[in-house]
Each structure stands twice: as structure tokens, then as C-alpha cells.
PDB file of N, CA and C in Angstrom:
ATOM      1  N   UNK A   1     -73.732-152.473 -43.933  1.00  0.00           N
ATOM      2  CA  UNK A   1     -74.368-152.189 -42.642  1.00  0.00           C
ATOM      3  C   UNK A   1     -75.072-153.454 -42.147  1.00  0.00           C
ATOM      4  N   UNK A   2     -75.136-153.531 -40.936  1.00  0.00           N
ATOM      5  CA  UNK A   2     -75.454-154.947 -40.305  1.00  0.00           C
ATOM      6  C   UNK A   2     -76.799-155.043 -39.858  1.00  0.00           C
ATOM      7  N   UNK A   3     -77.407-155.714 -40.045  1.00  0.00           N
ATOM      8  CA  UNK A   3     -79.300-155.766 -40.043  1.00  0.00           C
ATOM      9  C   UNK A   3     -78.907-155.172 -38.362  1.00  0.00           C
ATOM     10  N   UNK A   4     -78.777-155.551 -37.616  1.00  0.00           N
ATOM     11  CA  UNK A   4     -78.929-154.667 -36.324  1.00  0.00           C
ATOM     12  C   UNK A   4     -79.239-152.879 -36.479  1.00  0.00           C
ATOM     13  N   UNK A   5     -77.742-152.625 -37.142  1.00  0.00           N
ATOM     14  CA  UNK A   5     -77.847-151.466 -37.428  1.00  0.00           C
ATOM     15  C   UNK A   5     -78.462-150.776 -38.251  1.00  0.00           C
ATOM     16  N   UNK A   6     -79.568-151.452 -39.552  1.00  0.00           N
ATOM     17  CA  UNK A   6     -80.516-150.973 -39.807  1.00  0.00           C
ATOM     18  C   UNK A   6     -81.405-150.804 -39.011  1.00  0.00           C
ATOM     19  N   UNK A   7     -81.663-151.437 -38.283  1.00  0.00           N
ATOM     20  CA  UNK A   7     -83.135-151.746 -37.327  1.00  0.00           C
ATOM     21  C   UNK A   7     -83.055-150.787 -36.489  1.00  0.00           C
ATOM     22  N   UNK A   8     -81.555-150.527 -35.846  1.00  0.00           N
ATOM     23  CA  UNK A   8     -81.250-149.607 -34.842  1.00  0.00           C
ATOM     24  C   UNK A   8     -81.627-148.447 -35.302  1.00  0.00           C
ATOM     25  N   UNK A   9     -81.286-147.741 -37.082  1.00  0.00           N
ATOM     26  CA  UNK A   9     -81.256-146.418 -37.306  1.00  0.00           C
ATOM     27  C   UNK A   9     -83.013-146.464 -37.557  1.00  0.00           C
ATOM     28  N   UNK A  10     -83.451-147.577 -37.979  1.00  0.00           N
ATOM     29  CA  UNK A  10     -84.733-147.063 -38.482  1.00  0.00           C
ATOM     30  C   UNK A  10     -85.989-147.031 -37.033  1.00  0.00           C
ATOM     31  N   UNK A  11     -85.712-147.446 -36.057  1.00  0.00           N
ATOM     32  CA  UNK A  11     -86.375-146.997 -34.488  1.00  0.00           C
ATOM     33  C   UNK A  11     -85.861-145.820 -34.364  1.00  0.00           C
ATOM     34  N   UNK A  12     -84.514-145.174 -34.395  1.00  0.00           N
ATOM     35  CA  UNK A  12     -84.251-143.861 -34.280  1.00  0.00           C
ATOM     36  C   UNK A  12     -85.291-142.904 -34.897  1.00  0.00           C
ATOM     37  N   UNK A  13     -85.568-143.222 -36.376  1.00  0.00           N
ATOM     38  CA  UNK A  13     -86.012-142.554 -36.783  1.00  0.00           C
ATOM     39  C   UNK A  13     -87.696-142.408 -36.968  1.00  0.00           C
ATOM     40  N   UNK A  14     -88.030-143.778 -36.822  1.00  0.00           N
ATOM     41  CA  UNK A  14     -89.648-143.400 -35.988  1.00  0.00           C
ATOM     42  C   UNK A  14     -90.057-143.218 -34.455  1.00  0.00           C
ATOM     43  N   UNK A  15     -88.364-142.917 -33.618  1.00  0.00           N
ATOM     44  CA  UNK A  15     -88.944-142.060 -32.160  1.00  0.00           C
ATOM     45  C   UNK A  15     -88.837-140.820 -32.323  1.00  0.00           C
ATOM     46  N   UNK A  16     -87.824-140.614 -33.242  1.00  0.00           N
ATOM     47  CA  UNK A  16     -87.699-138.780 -33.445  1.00  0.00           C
ATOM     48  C   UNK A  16     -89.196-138.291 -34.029  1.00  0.00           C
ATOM     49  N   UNK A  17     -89.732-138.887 -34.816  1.00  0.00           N
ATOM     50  CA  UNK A  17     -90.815-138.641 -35.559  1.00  0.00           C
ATOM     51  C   UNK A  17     -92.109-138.339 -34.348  1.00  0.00           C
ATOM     52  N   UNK A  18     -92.023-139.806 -33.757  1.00  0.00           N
ATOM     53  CA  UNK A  18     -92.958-139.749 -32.948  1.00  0.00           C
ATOM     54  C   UNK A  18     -93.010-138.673 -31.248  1.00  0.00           C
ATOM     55  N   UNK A  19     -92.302-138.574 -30.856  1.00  0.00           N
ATOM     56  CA  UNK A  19     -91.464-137.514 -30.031  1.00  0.00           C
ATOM     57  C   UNK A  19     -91.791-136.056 -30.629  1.00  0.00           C
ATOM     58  N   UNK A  20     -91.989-135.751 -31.927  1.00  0.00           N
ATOM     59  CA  UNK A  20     -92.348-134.548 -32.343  1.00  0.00           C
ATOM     60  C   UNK A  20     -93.924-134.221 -32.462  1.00  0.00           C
ATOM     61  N   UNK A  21     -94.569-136.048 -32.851  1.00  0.00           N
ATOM     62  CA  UNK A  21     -95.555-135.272 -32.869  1.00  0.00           C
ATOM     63  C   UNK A  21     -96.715-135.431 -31.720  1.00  0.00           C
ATOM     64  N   UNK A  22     -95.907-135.959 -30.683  1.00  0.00           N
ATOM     65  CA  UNK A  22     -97.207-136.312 -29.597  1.00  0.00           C
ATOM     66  C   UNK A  22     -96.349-135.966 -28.080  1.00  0.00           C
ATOM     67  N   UNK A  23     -97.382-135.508 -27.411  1.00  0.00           N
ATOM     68  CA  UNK A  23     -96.967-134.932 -26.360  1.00  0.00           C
ATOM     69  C   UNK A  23     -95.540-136.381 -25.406  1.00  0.00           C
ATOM     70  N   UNK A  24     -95.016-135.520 -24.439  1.00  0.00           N
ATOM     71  CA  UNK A  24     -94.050-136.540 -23.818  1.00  0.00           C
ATOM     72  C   UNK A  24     -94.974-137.055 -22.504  1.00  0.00           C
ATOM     73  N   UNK A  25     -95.896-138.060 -22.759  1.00  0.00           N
ATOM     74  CA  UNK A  25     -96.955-138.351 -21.920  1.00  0.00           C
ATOM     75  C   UNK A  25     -96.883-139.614 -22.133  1.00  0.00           C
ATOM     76  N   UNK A  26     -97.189-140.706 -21.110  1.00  0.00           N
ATOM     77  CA  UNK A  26     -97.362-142.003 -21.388  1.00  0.00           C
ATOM     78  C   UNK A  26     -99.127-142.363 -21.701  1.00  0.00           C
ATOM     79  N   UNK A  27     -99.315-143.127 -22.534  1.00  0.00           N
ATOM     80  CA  UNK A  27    -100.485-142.922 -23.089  1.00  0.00           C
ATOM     81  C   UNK A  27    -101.055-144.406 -22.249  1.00  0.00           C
ATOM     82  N   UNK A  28    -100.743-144.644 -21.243  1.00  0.00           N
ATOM     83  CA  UNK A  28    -101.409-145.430 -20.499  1.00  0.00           C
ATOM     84  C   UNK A  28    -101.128-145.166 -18.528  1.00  0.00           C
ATOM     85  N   UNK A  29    -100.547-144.439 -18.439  1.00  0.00           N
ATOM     86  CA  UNK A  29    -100.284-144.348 -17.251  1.00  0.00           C
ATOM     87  C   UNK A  29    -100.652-142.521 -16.913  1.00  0.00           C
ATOM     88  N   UNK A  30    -100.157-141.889 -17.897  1.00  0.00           N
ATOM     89  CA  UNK A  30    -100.211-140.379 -18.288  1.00  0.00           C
ATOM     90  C   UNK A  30     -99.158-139.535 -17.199  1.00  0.00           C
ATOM     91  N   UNK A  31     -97.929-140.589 -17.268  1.00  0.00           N
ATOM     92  CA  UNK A  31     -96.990-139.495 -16.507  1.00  0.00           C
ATOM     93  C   UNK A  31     -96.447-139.187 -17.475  1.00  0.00           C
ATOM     94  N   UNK A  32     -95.546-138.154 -17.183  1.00  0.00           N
ATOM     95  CA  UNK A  32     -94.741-137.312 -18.064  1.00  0.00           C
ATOM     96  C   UNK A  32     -93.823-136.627 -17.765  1.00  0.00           C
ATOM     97  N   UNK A  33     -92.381-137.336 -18.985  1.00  0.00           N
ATOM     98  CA  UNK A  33     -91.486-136.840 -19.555  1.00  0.00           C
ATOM     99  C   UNK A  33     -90.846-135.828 -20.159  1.00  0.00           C
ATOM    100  N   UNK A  34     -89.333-135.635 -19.335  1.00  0.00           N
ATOM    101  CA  UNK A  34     -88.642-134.362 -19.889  1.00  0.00           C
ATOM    102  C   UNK A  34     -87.046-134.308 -19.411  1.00  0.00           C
ATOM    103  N   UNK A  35     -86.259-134.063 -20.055  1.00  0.00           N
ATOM    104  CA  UNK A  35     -85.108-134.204 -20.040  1.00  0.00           C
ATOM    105  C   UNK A  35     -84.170-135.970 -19.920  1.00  0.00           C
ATOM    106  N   UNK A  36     -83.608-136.107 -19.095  1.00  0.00           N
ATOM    107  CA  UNK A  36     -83.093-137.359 -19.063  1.00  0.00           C
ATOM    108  C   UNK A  36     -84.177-138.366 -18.570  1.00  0.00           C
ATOM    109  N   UNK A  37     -85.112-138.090 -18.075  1.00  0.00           N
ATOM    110  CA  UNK A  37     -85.894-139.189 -18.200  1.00  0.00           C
ATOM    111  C   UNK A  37     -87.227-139.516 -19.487  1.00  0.00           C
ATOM    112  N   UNK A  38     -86.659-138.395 -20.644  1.00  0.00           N
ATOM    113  CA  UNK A  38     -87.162-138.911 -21.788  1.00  0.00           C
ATOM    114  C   UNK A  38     -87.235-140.568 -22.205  1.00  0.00           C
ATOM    115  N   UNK A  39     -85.674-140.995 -22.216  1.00  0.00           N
ATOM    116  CA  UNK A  39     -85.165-142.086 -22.454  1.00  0.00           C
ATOM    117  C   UNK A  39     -86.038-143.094 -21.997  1.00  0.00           C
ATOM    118  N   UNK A  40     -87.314-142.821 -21.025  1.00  0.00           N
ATOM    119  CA  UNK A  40     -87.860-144.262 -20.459  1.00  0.00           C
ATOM    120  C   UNK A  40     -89.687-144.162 -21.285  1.00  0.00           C
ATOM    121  N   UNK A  41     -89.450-143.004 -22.293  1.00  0.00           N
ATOM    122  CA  UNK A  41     -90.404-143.033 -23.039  1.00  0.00           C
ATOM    123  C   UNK A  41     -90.505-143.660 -24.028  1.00  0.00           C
ATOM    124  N   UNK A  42     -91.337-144.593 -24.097  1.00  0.00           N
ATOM    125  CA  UNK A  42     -91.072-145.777 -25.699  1.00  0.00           C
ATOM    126  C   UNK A  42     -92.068-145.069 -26.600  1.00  0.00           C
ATOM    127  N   UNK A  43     -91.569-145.901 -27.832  1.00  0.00           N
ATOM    128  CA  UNK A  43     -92.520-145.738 -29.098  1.00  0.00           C
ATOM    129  C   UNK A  43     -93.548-147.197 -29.118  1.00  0.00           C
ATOM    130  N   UNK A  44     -94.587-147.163 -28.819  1.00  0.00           N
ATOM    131  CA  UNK A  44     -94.944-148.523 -28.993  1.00  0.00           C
ATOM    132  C   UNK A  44     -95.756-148.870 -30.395  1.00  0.00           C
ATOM    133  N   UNK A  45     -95.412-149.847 -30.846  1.00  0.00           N
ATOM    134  CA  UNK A  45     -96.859-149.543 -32.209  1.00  0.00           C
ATOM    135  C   UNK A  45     -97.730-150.508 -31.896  1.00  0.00           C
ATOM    136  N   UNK A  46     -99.176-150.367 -32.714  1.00  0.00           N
ATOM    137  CA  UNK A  46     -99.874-150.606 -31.751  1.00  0.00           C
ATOM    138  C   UNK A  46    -100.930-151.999 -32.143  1.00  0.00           C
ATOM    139  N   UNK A  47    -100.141-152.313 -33.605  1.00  0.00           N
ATOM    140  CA  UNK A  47    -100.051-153.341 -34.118  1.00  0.00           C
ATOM    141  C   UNK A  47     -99.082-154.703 -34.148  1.00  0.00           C
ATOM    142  N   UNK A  48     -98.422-154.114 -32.817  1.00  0.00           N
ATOM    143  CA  UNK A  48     -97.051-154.873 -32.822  1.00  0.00           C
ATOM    144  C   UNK A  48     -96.416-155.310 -34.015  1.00  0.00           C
ATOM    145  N   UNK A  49     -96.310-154.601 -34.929  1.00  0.00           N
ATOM    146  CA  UNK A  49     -95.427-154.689 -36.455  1.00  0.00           C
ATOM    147  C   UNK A  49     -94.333-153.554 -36.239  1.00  0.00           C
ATOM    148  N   UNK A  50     -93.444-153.733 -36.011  1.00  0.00           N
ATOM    149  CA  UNK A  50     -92.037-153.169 -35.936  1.00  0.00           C
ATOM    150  C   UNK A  50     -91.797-152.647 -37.847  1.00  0.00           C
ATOM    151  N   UNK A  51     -92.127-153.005 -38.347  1.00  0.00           N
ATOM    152  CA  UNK A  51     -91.958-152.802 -39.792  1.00  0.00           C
ATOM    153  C   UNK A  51     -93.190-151.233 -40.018  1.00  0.00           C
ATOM    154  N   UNK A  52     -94.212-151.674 -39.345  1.00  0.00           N
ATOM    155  CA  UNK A  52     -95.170-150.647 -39.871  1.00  0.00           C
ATOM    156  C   UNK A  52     -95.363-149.216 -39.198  1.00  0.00           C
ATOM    157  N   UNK A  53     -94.601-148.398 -40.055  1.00  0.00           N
ATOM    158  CA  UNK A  53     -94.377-146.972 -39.497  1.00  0.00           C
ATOM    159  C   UNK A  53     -94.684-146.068 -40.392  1.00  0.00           C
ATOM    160  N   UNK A  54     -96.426-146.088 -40.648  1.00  0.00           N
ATOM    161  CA  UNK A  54     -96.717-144.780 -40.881  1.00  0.00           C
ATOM    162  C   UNK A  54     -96.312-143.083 -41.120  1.00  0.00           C
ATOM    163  N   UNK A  55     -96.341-142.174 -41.709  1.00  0.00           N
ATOM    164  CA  UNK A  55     -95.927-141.427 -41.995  1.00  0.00           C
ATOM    165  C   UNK A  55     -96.480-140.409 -40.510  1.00  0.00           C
ATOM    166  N   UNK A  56     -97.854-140.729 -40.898  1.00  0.00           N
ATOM    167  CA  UNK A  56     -99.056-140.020 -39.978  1.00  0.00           C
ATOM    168  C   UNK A  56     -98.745-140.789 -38.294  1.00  0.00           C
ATOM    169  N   UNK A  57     -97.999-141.565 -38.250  1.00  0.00           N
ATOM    170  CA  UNK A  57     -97.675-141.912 -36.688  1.00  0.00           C
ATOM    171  C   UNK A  57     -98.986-142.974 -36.246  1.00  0.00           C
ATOM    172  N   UNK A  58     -99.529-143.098 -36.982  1.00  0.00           N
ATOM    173  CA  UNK A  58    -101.096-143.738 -37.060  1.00  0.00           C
ATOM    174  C   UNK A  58    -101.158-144.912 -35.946  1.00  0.00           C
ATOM    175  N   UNK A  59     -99.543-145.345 -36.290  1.00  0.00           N
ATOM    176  CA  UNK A  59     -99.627-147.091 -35.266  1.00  0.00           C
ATOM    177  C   UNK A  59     -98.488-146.970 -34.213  1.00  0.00           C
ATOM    178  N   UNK A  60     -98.608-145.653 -34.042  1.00  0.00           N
ATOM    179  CA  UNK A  60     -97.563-145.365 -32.443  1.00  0.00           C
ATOM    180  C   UNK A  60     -98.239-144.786 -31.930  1.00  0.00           C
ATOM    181  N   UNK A  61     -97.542-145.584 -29.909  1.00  0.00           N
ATOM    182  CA  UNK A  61     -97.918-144.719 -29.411  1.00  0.00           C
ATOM    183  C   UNK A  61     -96.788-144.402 -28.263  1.00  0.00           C
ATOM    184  N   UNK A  62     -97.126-143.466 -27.366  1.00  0.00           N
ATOM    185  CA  UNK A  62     -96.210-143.488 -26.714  1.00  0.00           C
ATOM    186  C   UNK A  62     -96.282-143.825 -25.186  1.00  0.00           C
ATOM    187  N   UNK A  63     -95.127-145.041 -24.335  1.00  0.00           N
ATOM    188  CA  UNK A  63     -95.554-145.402 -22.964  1.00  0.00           C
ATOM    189  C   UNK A  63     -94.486-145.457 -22.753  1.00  0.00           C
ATOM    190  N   UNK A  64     -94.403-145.427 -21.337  1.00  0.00           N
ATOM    191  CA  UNK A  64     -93.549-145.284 -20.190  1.00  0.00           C
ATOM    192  C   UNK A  64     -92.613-146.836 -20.757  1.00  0.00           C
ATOM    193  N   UNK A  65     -91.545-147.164 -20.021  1.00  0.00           N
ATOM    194  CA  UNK A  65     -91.030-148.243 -20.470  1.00  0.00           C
ATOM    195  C   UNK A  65     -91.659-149.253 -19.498  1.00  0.00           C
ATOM    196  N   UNK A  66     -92.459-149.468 -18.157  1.00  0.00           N
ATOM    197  CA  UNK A  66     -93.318-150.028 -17.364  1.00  0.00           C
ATOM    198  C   UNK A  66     -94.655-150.372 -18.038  1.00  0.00           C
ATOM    199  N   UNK A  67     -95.522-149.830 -18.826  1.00  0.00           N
ATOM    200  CA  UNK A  67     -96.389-150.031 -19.442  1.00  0.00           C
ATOM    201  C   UNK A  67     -96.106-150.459 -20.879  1.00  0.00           C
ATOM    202  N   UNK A  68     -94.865-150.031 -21.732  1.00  0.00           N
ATOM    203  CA  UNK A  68     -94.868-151.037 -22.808  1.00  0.00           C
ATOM    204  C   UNK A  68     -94.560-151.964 -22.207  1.00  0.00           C
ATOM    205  N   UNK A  69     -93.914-152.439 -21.178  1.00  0.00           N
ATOM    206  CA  UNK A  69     -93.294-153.772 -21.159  1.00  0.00           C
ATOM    207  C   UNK A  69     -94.901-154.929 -20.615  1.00  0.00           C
ATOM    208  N   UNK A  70     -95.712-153.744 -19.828  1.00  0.00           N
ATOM    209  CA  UNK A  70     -97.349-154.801 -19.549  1.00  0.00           C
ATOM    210  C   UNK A  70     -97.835-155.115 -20.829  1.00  0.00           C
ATOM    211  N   UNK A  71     -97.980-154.331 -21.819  1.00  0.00           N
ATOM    212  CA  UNK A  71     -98.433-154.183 -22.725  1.00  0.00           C
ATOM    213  C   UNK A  71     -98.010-155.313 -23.364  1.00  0.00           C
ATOM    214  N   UNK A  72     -96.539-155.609 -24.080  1.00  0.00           N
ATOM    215  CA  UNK A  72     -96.153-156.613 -24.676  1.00  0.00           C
ATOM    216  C   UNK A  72     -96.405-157.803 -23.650  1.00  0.00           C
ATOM    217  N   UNK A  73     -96.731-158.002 -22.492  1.00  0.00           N
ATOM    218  CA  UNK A  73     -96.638-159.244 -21.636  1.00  0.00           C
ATOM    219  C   UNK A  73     -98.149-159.680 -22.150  1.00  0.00           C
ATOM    220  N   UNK A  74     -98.877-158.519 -21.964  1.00  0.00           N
ATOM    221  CA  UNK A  74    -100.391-158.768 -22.426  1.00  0.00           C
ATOM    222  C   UNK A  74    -100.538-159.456 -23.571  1.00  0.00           C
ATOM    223  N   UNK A  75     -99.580-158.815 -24.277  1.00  0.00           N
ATOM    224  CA  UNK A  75    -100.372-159.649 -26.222  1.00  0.00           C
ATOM    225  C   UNK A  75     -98.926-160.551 -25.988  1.00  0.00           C
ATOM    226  N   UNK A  76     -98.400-161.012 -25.272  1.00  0.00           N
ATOM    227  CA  UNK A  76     -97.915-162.558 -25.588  1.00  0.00           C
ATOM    228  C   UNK A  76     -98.728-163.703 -24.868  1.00  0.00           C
ATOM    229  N   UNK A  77     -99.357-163.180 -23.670  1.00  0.00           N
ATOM    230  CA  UNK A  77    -100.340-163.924 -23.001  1.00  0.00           C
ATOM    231  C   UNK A  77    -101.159-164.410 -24.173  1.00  0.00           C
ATOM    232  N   UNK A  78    -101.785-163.434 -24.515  1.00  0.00           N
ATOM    233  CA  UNK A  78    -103.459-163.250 -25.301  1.00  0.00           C
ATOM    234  C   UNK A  78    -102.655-164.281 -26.783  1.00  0.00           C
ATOM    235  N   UNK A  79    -101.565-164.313 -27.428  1.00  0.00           N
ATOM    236  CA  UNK A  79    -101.211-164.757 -28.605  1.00  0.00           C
ATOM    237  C   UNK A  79    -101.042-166.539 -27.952  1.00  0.00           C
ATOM    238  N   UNK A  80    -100.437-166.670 -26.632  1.00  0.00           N
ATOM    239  CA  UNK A  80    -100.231-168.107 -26.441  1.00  0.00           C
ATOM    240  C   UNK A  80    -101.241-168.840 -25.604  1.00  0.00           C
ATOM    241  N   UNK A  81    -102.482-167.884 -25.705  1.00  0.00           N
ATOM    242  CA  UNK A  81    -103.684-168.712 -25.357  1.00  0.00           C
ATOM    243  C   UNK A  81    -104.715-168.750 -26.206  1.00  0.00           C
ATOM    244  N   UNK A  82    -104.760-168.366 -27.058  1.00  0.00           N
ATOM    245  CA  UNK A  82    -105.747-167.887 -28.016  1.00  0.00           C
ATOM    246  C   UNK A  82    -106.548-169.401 -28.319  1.00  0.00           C
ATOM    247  N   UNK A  83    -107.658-169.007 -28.646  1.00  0.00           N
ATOM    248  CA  UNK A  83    -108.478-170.621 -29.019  1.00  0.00           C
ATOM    249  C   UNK A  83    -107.483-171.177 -30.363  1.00  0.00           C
ATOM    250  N   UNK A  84    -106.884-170.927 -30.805  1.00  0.00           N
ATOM    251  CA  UNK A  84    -106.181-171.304 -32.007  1.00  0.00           C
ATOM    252  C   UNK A  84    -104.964-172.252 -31.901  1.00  0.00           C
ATOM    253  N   UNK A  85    -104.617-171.973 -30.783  1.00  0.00           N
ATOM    254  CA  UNK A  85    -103.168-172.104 -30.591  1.00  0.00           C
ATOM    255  C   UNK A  85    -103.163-173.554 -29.625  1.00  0.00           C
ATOM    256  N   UNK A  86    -102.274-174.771 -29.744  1.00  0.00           N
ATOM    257  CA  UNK A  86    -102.483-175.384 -28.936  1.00  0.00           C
ATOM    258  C   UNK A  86    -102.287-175.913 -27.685  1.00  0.00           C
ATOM    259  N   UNK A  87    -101.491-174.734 -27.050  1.00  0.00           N
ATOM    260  CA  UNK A  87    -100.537-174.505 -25.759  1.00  0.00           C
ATOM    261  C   UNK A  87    -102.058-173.878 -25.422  1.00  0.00           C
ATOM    262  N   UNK A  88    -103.198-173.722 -25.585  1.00  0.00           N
ATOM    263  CA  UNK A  88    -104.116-173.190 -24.803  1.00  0.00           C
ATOM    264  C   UNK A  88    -104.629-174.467 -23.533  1.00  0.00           C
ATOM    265  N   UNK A  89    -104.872-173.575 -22.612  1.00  0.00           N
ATOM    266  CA  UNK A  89    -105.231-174.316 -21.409  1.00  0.00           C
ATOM    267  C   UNK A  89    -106.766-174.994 -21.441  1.00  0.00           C
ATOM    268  N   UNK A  90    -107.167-176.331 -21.110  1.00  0.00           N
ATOM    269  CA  UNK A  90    -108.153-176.891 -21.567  1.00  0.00           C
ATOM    270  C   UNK A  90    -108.834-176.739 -20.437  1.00  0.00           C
ATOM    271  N   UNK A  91    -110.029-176.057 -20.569  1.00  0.00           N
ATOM    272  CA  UNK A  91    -111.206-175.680 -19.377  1.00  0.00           C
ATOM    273  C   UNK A  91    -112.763-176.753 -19.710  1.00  0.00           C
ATOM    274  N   UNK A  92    -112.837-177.831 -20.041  1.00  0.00           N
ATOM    275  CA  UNK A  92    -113.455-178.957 -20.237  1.00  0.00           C
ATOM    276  C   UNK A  92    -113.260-179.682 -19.647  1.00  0.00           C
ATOM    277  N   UNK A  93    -114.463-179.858 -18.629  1.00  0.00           N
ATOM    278  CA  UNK A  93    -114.356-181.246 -17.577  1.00  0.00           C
ATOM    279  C   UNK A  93    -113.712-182.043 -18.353  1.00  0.00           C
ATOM    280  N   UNK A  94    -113.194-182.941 -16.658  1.00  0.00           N
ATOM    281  CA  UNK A  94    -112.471-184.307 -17.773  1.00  0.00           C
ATOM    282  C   UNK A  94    -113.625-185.540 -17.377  1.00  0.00           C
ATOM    283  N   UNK A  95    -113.315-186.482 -18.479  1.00  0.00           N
ATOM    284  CA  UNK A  95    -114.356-187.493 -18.915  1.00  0.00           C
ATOM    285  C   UNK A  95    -114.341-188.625 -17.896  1.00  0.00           C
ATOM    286  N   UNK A  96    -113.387-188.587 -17.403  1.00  0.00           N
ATOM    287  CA  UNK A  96    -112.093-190.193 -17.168  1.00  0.00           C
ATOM    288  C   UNK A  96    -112.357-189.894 -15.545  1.00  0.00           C
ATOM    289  N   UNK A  97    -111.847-191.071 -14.390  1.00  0.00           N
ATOM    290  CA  UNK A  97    -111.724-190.941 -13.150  1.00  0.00           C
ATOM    291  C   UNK A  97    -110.391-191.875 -13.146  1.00  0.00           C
ATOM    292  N   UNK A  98    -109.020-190.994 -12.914  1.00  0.00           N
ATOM    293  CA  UNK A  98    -107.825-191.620 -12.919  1.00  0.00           C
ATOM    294  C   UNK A  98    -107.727-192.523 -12.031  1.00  0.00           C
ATOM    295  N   UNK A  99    -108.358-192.515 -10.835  1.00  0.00           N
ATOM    296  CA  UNK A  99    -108.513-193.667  -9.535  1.00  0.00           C
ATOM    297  C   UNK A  99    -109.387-193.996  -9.637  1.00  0.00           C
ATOM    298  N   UNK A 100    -110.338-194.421 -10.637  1.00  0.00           N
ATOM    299  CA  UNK A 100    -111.587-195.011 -10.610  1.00  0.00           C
ATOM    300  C   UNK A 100    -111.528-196.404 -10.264  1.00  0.00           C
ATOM    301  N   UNK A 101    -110.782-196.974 -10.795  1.00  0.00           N
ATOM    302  CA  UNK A 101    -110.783-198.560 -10.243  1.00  0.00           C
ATOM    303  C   UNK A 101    -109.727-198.818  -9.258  1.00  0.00           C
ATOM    304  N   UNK A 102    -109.279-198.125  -8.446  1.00  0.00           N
ATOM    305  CA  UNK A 102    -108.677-198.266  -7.380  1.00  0.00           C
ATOM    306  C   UNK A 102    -109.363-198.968  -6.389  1.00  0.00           C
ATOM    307  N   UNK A 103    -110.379-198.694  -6.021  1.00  0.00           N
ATOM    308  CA  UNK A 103    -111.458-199.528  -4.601  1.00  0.00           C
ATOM    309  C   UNK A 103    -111.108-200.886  -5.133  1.00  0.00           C
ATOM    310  N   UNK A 104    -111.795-200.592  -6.441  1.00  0.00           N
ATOM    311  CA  UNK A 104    -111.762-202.761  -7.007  1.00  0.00           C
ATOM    312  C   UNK A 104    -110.789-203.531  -6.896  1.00  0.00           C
ATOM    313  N   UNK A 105    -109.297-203.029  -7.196  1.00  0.00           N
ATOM    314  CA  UNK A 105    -107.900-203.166  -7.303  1.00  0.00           C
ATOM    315  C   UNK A 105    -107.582-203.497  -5.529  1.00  0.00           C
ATOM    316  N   UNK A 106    -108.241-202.439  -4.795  1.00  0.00           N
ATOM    317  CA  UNK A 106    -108.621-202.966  -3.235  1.00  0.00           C
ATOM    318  C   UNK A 106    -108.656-203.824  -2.758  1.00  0.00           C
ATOM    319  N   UNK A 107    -109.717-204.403  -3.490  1.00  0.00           N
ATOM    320  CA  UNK A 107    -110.782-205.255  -2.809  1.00  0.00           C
ATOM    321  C   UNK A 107    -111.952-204.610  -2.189  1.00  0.00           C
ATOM    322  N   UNK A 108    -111.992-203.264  -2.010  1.00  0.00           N
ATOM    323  CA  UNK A 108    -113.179-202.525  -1.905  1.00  0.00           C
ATOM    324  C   UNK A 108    -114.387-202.125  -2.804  1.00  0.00           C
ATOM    325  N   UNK A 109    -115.708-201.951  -2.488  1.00  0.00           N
ATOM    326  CA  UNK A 109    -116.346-201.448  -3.014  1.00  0.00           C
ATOM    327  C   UNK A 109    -116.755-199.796  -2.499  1.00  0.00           C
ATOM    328  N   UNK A 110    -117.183-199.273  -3.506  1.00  0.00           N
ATOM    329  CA  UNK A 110    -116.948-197.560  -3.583  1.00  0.00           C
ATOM    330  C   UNK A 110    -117.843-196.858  -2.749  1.00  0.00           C
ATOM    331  N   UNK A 111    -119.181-197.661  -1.985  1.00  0.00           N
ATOM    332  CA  UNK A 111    -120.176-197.460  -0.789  1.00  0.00           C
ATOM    333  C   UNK A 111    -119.563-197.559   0.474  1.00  0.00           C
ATOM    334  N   UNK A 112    -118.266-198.670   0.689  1.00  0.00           N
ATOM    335  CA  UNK A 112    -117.502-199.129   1.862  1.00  0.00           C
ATOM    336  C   UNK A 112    -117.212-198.209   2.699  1.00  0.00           C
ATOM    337  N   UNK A 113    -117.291-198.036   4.156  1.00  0.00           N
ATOM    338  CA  UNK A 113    -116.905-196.953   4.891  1.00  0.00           C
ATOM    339  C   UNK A 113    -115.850-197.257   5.719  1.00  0.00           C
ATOM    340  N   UNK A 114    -114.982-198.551   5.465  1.00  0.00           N
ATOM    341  CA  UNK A 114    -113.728-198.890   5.476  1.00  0.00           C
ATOM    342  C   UNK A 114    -112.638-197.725   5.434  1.00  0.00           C
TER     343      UNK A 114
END
């Protein structure tokens, strides 16, 4: 069996789980699901660990496919800005004046109303 198709049967089997034991409600928006538009009900966990599936449903939840998808946009934001990380955006004046010696380079001085 092909790692896809593990992965595939084992989400099957923590939406059936989860689908039984929690209402068909999006747990961030609170619309709700029934019949063919089940399908746009996700399992989300809530640890973002795809591996960690509780017996007790502990780290699912359930959202619309519009709100998991904010949801995951949220914690990739929050993961690629984090103070840790160094793709974070630097909010510290800067030290330097990139045209600072431009007037001099002139022939101007920086009082001149030239």
C-alpha cells in the first residue's frame, strides 16, 4: 500500500470517528451540515499534527472548509513570523541614512534651501 493510501485510509477513519461524535456544525463559523454538503465539513486538529488522533477526539475539531483553510493561513502566518524564525519582519528603526552624504557628494550643505 502506498504512503498516500495509508494517509488517505487513516483521515477516513478519524472523520468517521469525528462525524459521530460532534455535531455537523462548524466550530468557528457555526453553520451547519447535512447531506451532500457534509463533504465541505473538515476534521481539523487542533495541534496541527496530522499524526495525532486521539481516541477521545481531544485534538479535532470540526470547520467548514472556508474556516479550516483561515485557520491553516493563520498558523502559517504566526509560524513564518514568529520571533524565532528569521524571515521575521524587522520593526527596529534603522541606524544608517542611505542618502546621507548625498548633499556633500552635491556640493551642498544639508541647511541649503537650494
Amino acid at each position: 500500500m502506498s504512503k498516500h493510501n495509508t494517509a488517505s485510509s487513516r483521515e477516513q477513519g478519524y472523520r468517521e470517528k469525528a462525524l459521530k461524535m460532534y455535531p455537523w456544525i462548524c466550530g468557528r463559523c457555526s453553520r451547519e451540515f447535512s447531506g451532500k454538503r457534509l463533504s465541505e465539513l473538515t476534521v481539523h486538529h487542533r495541534d496541527h499534527n496530522h499524526d495525532n488522533n486521539p481516541e477521545d477526539g481531544s485534538n479535532w475539531e470540526l470547520l467548514c472548509l472556508y474556516c479550516h483553510d483561515n485557520e491553516h493561513s493563520r498558523y502559517t502566518d504566526q509560524q513564518y513570523f514568529s520571533e524565532s524564525s528569521t524571515a521575521s519582519p524587522r520593526t527596529d528603526k534603522a541606524t544608517h541614512k542611505a542618502l546621507g552624504g548625498l548633499a556633500a557628494l552635491l556640493g551642498k550643505t544639508e541647511n541649503s534651501s537650494d
